[in-house]
C-alpha atoms as a PDB file:
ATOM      1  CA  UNK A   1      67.237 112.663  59.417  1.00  0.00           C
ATOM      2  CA  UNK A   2      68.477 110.521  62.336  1.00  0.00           C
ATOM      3  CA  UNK A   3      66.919 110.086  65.460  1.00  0.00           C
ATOM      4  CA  UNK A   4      67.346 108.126  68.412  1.00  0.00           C
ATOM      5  CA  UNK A   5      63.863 106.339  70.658  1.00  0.00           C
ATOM      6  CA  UNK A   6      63.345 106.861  74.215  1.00  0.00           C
ATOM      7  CA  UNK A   7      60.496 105.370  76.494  1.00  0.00           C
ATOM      8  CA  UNK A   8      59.979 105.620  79.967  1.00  0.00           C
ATOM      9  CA  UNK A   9      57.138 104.149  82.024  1.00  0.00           C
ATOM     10  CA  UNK A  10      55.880 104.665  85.608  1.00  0.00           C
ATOM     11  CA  UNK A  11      53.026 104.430  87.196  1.00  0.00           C
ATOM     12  CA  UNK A  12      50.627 106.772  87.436  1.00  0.00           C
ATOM     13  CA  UNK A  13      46.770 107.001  88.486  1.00  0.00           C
ATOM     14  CA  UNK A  14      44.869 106.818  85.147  1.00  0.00           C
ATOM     15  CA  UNK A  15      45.875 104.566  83.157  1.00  0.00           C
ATOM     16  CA  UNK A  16      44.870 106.518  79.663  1.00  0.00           C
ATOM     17  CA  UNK A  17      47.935 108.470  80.522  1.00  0.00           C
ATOM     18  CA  UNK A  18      50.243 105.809  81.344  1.00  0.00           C
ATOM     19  CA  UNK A  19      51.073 104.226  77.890  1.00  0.00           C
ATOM     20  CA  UNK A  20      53.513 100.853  78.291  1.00  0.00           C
ATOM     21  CA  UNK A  21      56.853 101.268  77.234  1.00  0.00           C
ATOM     22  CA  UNK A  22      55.769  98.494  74.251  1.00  0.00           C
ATOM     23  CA  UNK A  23      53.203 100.904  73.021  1.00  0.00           C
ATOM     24  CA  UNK A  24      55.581 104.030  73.424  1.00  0.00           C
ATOM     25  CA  UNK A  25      57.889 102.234  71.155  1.00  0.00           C
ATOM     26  CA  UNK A  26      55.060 100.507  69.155  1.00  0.00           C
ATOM     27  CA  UNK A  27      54.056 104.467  68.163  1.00  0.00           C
ATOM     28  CA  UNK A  28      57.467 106.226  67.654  1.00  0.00           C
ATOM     29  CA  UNK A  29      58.878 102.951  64.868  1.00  0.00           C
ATOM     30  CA  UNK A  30      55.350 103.600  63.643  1.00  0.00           C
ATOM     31  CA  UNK A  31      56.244 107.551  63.781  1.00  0.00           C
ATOM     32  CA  UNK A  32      59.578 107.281  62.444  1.00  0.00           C
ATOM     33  CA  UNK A  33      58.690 105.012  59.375  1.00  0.00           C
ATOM     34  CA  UNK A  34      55.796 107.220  58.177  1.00  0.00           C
ATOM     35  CA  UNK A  35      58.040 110.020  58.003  1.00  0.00           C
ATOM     36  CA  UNK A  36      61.372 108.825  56.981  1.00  0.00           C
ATOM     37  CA  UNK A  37      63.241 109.246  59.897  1.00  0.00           C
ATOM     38  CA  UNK A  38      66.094 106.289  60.360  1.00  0.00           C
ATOM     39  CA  UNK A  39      66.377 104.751  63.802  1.00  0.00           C
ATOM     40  CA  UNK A  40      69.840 104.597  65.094  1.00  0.00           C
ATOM     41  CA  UNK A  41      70.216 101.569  67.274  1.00  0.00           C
ATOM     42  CA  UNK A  42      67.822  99.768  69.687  1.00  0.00           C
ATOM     43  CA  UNK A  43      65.597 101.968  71.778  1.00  0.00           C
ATOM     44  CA  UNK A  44      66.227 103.506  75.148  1.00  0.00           C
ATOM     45  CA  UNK A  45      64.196 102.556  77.823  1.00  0.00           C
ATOM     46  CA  UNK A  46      63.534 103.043  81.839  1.00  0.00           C
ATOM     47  CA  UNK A  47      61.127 101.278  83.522  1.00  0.00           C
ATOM     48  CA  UNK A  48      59.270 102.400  86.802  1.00  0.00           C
ATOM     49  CA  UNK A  49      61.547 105.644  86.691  1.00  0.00           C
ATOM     50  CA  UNK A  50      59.741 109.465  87.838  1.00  0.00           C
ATOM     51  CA  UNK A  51      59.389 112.382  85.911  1.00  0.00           C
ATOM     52  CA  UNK A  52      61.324 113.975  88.133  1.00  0.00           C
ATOM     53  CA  UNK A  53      63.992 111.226  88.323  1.00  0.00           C
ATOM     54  CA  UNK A  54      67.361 112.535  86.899  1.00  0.00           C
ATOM     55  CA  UNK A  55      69.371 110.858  83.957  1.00  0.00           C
ATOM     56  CA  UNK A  56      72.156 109.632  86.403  1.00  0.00           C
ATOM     57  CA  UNK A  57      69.987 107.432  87.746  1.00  0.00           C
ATOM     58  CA  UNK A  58      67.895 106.577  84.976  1.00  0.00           C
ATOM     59  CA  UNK A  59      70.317 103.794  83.087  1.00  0.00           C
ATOM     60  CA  UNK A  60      68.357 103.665  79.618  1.00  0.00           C
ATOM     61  CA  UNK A  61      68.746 107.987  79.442  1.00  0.00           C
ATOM     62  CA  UNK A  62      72.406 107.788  80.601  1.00  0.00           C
ATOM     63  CA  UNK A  63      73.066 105.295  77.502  1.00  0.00           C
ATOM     64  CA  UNK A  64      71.407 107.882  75.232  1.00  0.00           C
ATOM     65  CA  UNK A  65      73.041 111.157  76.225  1.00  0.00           C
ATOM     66  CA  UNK A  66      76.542 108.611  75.866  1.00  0.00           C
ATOM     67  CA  UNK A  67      75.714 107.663  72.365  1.00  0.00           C
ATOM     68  CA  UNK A  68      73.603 110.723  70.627  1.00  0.00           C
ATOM     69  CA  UNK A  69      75.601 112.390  68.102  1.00  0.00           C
ATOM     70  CA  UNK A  70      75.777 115.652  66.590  1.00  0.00           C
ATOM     71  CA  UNK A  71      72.403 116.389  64.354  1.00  0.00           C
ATOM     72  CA  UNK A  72      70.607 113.776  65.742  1.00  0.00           C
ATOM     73  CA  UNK A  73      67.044 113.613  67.124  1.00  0.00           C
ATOM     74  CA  UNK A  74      65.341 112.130  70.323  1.00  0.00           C
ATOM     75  CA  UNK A  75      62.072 110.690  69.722  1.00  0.00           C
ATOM     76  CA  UNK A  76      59.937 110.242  72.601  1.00  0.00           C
ATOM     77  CA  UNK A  77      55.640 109.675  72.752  1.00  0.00           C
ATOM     78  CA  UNK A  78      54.874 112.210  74.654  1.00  0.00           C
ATOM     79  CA  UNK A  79      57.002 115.500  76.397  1.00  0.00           C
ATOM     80  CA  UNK A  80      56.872 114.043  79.763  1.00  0.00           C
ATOM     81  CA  UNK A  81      58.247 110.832  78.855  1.00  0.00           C
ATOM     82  CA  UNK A  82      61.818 113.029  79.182  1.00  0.00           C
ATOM     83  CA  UNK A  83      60.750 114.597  82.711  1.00  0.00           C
ATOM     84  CA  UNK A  84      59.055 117.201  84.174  1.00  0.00           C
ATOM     85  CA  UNK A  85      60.410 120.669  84.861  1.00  0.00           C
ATOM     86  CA  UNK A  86      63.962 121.238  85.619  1.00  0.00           C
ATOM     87  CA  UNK A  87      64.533 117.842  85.177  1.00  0.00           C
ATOM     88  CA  UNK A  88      63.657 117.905  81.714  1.00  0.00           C
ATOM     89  CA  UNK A  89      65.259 121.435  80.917  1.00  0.00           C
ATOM     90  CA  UNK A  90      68.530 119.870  82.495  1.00  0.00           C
ATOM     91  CA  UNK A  91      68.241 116.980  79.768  1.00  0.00           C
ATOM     92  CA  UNK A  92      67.285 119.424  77.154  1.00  0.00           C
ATOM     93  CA  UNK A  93      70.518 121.500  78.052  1.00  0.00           C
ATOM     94  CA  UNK A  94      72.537 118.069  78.035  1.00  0.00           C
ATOM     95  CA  UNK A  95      70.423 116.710  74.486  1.00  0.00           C
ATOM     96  CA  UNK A  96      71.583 120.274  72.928  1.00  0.00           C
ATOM     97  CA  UNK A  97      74.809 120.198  73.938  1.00  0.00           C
ATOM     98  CA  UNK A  98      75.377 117.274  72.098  1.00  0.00           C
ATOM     99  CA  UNK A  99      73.462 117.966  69.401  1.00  0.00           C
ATOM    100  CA  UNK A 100      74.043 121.012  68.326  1.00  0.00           C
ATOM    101  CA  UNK A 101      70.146 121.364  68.056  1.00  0.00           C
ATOM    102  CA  UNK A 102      67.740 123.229  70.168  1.00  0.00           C
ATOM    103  CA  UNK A 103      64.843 121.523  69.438  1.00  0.00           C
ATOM    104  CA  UNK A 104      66.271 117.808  69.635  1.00  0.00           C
ATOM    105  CA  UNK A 105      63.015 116.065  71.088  1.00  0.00           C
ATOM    106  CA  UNK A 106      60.397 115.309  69.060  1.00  0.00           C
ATOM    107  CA  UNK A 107      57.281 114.100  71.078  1.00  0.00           C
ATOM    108  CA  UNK A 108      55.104 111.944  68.443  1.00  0.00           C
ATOM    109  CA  UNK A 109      51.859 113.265  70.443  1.00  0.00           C
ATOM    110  CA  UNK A 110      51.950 116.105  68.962  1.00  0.00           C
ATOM    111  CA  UNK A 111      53.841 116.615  65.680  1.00  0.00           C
ATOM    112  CA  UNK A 112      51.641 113.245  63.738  1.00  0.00           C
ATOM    113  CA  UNK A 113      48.296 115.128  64.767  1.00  0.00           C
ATOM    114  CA  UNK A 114      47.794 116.291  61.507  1.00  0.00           C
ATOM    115  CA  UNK A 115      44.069 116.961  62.102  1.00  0.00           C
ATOM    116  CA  UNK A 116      42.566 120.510  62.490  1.00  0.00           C
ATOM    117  CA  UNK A 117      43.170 123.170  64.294  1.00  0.00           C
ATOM    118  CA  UNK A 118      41.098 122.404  67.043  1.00  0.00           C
ATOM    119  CA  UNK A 119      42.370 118.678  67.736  1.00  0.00           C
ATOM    120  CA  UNK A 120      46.029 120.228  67.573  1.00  0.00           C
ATOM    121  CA  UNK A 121      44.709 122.764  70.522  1.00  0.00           C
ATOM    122  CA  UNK A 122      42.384 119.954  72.175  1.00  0.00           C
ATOM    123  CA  UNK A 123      45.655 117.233  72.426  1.00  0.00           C
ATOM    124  CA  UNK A 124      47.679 120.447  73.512  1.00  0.00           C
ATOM    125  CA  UNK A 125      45.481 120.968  76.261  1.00  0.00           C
ATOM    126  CA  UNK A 126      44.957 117.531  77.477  1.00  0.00           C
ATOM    127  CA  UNK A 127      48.784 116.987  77.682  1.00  0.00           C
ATOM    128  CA  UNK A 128      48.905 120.603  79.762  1.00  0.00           C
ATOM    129  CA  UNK A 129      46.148 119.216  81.901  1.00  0.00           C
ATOM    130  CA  UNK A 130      48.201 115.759  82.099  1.00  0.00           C
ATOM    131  CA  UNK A 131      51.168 117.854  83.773  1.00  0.00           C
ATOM    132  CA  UNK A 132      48.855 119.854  85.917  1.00  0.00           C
ATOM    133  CA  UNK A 133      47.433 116.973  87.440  1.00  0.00           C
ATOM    134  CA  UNK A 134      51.129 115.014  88.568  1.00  0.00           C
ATOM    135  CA  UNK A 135      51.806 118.840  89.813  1.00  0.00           C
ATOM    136  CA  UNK A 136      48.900 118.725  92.121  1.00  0.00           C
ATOM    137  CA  UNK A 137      49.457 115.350  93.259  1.00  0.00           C
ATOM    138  CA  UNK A 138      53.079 116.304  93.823  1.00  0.00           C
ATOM    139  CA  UNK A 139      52.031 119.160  95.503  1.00  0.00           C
ATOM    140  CA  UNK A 140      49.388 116.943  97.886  1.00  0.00           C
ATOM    141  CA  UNK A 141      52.356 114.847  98.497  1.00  0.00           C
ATOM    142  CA  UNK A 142      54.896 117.334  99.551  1.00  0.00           C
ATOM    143  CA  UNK A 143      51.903 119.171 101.944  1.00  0.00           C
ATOM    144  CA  UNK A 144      51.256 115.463 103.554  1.00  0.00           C
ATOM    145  CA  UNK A 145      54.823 114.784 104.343  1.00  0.00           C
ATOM    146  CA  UNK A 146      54.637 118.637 106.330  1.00  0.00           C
ATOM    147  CA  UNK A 147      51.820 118.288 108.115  1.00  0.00           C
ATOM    148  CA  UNK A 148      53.443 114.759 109.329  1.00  0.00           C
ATOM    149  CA  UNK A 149      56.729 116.037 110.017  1.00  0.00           C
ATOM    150  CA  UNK A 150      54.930 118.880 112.058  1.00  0.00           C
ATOM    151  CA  UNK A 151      52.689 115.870 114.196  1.00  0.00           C
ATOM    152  CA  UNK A 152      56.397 114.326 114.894  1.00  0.00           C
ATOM    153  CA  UNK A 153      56.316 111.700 112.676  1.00  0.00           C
ATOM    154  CA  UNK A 154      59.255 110.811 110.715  1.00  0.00           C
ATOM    155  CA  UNK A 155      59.367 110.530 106.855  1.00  0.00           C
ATOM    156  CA  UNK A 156      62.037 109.520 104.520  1.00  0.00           C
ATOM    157  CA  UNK A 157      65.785 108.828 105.825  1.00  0.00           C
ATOM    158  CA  UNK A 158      67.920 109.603 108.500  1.00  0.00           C
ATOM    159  CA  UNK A 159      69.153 112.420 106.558  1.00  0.00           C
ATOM    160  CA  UNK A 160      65.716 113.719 106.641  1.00  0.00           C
ATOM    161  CA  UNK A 161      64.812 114.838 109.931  1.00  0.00           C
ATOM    162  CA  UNK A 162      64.394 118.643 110.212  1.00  0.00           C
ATOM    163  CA  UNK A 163      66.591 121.029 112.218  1.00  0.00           C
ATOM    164  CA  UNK A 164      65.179 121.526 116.148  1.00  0.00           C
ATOM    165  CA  UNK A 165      64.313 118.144 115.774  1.00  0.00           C
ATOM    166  CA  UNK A 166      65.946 114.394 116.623  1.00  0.00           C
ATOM    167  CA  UNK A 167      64.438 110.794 116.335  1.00  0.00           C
ATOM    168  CA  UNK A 168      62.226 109.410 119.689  1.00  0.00           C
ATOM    169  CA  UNK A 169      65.253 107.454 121.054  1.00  0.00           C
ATOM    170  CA  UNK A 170      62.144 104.890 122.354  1.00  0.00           C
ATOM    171  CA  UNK A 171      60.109 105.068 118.840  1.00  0.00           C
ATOM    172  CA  UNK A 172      62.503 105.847 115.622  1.00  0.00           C
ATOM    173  CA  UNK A 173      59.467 106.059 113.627  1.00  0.00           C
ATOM    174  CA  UNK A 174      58.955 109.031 115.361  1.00  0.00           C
ATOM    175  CA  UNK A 175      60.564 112.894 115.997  1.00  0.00           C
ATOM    176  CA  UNK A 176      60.798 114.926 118.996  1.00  0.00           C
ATOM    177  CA  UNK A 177      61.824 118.360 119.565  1.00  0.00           C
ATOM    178  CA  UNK A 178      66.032 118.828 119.787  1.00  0.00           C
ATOM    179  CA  UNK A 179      66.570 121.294 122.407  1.00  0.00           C
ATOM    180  CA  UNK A 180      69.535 122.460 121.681  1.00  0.00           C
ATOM    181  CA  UNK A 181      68.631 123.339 118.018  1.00  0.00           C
ATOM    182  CA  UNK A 182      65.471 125.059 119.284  1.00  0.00           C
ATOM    183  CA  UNK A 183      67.567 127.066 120.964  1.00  0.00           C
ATOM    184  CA  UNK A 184      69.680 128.336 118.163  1.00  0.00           C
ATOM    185  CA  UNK A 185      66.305 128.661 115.563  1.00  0.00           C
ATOM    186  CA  UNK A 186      65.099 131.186 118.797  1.00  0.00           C
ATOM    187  CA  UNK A 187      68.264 133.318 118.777  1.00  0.00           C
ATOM    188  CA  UNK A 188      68.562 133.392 115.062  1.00  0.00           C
ATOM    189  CA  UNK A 189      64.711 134.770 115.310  1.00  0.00           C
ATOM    190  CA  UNK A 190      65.431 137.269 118.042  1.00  0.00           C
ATOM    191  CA  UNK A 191      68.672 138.496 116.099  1.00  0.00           C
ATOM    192  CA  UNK A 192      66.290 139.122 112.855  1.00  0.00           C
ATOM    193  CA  UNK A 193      64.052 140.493 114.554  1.00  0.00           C
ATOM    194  CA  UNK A 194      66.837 142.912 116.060  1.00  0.00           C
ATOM    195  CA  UNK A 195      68.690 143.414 112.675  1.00  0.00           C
ATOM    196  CA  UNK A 196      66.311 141.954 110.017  1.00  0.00           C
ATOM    197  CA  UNK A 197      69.159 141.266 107.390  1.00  0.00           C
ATOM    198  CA  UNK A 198      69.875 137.391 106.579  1.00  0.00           C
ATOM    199  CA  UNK A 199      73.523 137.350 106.317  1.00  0.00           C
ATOM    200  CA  UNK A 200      74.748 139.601 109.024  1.00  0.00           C
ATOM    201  CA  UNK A 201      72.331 137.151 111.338  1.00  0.00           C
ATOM    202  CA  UNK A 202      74.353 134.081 109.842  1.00  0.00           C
ATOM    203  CA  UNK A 203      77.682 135.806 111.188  1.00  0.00           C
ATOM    204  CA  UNK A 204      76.464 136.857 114.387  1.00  0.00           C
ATOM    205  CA  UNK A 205      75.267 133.104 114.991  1.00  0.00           C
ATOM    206  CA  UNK A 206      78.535 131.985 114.084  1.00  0.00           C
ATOM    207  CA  UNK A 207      79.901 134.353 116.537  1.00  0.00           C
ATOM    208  CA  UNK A 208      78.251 133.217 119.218  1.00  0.00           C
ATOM    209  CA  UNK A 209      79.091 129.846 118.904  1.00  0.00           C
ATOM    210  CA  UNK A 210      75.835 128.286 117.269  1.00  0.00           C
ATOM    211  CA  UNK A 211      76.692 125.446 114.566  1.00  0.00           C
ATOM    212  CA  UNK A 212      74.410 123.989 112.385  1.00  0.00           C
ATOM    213  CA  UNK A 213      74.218 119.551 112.833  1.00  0.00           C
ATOM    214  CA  UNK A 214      77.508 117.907 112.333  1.00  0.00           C
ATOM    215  CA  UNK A 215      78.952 121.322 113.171  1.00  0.00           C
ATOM    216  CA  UNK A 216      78.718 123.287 109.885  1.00  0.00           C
ATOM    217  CA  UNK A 217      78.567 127.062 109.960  1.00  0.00           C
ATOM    218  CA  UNK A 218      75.395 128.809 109.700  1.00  0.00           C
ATOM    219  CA  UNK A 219      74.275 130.388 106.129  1.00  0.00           C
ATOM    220  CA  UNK A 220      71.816 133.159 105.052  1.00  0.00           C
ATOM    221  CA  UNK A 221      69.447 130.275 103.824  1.00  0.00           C
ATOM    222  CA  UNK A 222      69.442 128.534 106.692  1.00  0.00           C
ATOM    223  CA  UNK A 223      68.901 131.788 108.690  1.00  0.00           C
ATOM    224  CA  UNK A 224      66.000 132.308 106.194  1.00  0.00           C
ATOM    225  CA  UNK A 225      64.504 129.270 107.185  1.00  0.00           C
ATOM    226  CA  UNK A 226      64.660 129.077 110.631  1.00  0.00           C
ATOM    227  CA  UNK A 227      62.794 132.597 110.577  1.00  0.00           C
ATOM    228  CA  UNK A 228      60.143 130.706 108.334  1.00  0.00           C
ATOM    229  CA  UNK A 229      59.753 128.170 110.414  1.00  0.00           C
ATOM    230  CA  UNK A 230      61.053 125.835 107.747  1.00  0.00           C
ATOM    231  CA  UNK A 231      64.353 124.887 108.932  1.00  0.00           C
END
């Protein structure tokens, strides 16, 4: 059996959980030599790259999906090393299309627990309770960034300033509301409210003249989420 080693570190807010990328590799050679499995080529690493970070811009992963062949294994420390939801099922996808295998990643973790049943279920559940924890922090994060947006203040890029609202032309580090775009989120709400049906809304608002920034035509989702209040 061949097999291919991939580490990633970032940081992350207990430290148990955030193994360095020299012990990652320190376990899977240790792994790989217990059971047999041959090491094709120097490890894969990224360094200071998210869970949720895709391979294009993770250099060491990119290298990896280029030189995996067909038959060939990943082995990584733990799951999340790969990524985290559909991040990792898109590099599972990618791993089995150029494998050939559906089960390409082996995380170490788990398969050299050899113990009893009960430490297989106890390191189960700590890496399930690993995963729940970045999802609540994610989640905490996300909520924060609303409830600043919603106070006026601005977070992230230029790209990401809501719709009905525009940077303070006196503070950029703030928003204030866009009139204009107020205007179309209250006629797309008075139009559902008329005719509560997404896409017939998105015409209508074409129609009548309303464009979305930089002109674009209005869409069902958009629609959707100016009658959310999420737009």
């Amino acid at each position: 059996m061949q097999a291919l080693i991939y580490a990633r570190f970032s940081d992350c807010p207990n430290a148990e959980n955030c193994p360095s990328i020299e012990t990652q590799l320190t376990l899977c050679r240790a792994f790989c030599k217990t059971q047999g499995v041959e090491v094709i080529g120097d490890p894969y690493t990224d360094l200071k790259k998210s869970r949720n970070t895709g391979p294009e811009k993770r250099p060491g992963l990119t290298r990896l999906l280029d030189d995996i062949g067909r038959g060939q294994y990943v082995i990584v420390y733990r799951a999340d090393r790969l990524g985290a939801g559909d991040v990792a099922g898109h590099i599972r996808y990618l791993l089995k299309k150029r494998t050939g295998l559906k089960g390409a990643v082996w995380p170490i973790n788990r398969l050299r627990n050899t113990g009893s049943a009960d430490e297989r279920l106890l390191d189960g559940i700590k890496d399930h309770l690993s995963e729940m924890e970045r999802a609540v922090i994610a989640q905490r994060t996300s909520d924060a960034m609303r409830v600043h947006q919603a106070n006026g203040r601005r977070m992230g890029g230029k790209n990401n300033i809501p719709y009905g609202k525009m940077l303070d032309p006196r503070n950029h580090t703030r928003m204030v509301d866009n009139p204009e775009e107020l205007r179309a989120i209250a006629e797309a709400r008075r139009l559902y409210a008329i005719a509560p049906n997404l896409r017939a809304v998105a015409r209508a608002m074409n129609a009548l003249g309303f464009s979305r920034r930089k002109g674009t035509e209005w869409k069902h989702q958009q629609v959707g989420r100016a009658v959310r209040g999420s737009s």
